[in-house]
Protein backbone atom coordinates (compact mmCIF):
# COMPACT_ATOMS: atom_id res chain seq x y z
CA UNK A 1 -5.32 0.75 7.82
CA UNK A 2 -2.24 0.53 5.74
CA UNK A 3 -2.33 -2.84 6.18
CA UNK A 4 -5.98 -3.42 4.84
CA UNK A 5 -4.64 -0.86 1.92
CA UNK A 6 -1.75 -3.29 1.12
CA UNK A 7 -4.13 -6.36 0.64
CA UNK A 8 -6.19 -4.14 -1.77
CA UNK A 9 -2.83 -2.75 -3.45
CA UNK A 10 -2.30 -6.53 -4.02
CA UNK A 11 -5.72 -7.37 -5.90
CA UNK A 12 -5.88 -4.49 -7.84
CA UNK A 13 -2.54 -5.42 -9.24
CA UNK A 14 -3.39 -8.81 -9.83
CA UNK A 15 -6.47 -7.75 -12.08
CA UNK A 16 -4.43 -4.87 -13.34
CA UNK A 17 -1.85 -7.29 -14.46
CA UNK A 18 -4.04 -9.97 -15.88
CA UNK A 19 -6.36 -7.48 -17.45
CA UNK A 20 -2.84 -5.88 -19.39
CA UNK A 21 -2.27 -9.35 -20.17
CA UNK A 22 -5.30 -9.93 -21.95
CA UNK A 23 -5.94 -12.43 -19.58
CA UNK A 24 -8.85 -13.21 -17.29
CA UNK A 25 -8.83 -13.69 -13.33
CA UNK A 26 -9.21 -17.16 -11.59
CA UNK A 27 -12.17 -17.56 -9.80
CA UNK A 28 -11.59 -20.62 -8.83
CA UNK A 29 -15.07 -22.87 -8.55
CA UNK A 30 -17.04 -19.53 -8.50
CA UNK A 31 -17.93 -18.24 -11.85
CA UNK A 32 -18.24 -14.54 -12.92
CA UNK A 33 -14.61 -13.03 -12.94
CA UNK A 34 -14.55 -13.62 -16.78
CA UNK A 35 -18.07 -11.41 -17.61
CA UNK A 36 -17.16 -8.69 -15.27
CA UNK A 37 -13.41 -8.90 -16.87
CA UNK A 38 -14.97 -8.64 -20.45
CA UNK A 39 -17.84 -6.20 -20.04
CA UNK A 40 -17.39 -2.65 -20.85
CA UNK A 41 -17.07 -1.43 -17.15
CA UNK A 42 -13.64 -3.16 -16.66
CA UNK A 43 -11.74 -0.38 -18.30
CA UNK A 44 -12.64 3.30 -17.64
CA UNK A 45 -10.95 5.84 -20.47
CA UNK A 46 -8.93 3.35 -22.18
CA UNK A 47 -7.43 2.25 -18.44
CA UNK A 48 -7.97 -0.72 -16.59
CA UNK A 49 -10.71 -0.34 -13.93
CA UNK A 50 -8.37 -1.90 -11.24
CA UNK A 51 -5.45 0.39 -12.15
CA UNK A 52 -7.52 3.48 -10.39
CA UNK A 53 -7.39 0.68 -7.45
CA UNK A 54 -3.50 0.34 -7.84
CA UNK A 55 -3.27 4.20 -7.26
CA UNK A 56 -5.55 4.54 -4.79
CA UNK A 57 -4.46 1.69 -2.24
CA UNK A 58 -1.26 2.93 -2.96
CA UNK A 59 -2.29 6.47 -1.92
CA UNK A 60 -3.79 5.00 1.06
CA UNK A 61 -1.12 2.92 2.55
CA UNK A 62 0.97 5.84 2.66
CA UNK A 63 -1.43 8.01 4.36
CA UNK A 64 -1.67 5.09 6.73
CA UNK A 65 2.00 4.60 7.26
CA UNK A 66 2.25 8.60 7.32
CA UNK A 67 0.00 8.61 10.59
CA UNK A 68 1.19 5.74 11.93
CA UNK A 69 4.82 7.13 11.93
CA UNK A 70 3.89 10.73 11.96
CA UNK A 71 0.95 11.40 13.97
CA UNK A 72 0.04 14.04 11.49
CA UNK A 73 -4.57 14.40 11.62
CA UNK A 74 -4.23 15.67 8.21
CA UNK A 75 -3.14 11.94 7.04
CA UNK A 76 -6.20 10.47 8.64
CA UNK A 77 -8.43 13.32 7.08
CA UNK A 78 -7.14 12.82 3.60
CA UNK A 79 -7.77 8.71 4.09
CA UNK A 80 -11.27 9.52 5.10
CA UNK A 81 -11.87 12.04 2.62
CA UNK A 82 -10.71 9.38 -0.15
CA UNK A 83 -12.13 6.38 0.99
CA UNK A 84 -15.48 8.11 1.02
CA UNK A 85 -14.97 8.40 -2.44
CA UNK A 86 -13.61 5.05 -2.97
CA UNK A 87 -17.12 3.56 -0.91
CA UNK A 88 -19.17 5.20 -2.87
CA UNK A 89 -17.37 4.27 -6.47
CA UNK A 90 -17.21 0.72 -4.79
CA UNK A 91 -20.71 0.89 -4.40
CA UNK A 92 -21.52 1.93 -8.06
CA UNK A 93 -19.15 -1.21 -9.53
CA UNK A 94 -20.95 -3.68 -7.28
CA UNK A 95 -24.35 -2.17 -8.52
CA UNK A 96 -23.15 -2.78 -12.37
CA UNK A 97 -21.60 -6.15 -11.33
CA UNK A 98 -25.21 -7.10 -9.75
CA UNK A 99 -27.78 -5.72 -11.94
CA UNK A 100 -26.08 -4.72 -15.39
CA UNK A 101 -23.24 -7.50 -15.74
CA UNK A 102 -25.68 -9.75 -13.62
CA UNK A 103 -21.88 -11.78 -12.57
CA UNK A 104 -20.26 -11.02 -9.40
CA UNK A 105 -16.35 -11.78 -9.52
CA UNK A 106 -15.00 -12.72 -6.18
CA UNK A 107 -11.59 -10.37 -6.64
CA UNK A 108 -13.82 -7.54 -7.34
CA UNK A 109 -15.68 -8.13 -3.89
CA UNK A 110 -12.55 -8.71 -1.53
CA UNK A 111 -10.77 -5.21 -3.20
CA UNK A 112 -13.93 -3.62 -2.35
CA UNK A 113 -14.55 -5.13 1.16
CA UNK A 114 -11.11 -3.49 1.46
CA UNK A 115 -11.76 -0.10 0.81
CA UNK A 116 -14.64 -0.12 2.62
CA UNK A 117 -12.76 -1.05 5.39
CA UNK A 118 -10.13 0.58 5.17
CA UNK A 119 -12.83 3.76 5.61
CA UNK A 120 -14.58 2.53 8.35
CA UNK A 121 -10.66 1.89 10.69
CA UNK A 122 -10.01 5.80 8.95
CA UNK A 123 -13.42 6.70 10.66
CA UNK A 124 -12.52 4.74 13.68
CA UNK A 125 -9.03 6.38 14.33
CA UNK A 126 -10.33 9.84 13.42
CA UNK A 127 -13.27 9.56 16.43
CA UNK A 128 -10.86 7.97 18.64
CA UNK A 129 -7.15 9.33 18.23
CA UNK A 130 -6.28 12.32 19.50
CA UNK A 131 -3.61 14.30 16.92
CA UNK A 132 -0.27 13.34 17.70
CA UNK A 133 1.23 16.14 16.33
């Protein structure tokens, strides 16, 4: 889990970084990056949209590598209870990206395939792993 965090922790800073920049991301030979990067959704209350991805994967890793190292259940909980959030806000930006911005940008996907993920494995371990602690 911490490790599907870090790869998120990695995008968002990317488009954190470019977006401070005043720069737009490289989508390589798909298109779309620069619309969603322009519109009106990519900054939330004067912030970057991404930098609320910065904190959270950061927030996540560390409750990873807390129950990795720990064992401590109430780790696990807090990952779940965040990346239920996190799903559901991930859900909202790819509804604006799809039918408001009508552009899909392929960084925005892969940090959102990664906090969906990383709910699903916080899912996962809380069914299967017994508390350690």
């Amino acid at each position: 889990m911490a490790a599907v965090a870090l790869v998120g922790l990695a995008i968002a800073i990317y488009l954190t970084a470019t977006k401070l920049a005043g720069g737009l991301p490289v989508c390589g030979v798909l298109s779309g990056c620069e619309d969603v990067a322009n519109s009106q959704y990519s900054d939330t209350f004067g912030i970057p949209t991404a930098a609320y991805g910065v904190v959270y994967s950061a927030v996540i890793a560390v409750l990873g590598l807390a129950w990795w190292r720990l064992g401590d259940r109430r780790a696990i909980l807090a990952a779940y209870g965040l990346g239920l959030f996190a799903s559901l806000f991930v859900v909202y930006l790819t509804y604006l990206e799809l039918f408001v911005i009508r552009a899909t940008c392929v960084w925005c996907v892969g940090y959102g395939i990664t906090v969906i993920g990383g709910w699903v494995l916080s899912t996962v371990i809380l069914r299967a792993a017994p508390d350690r602690a």
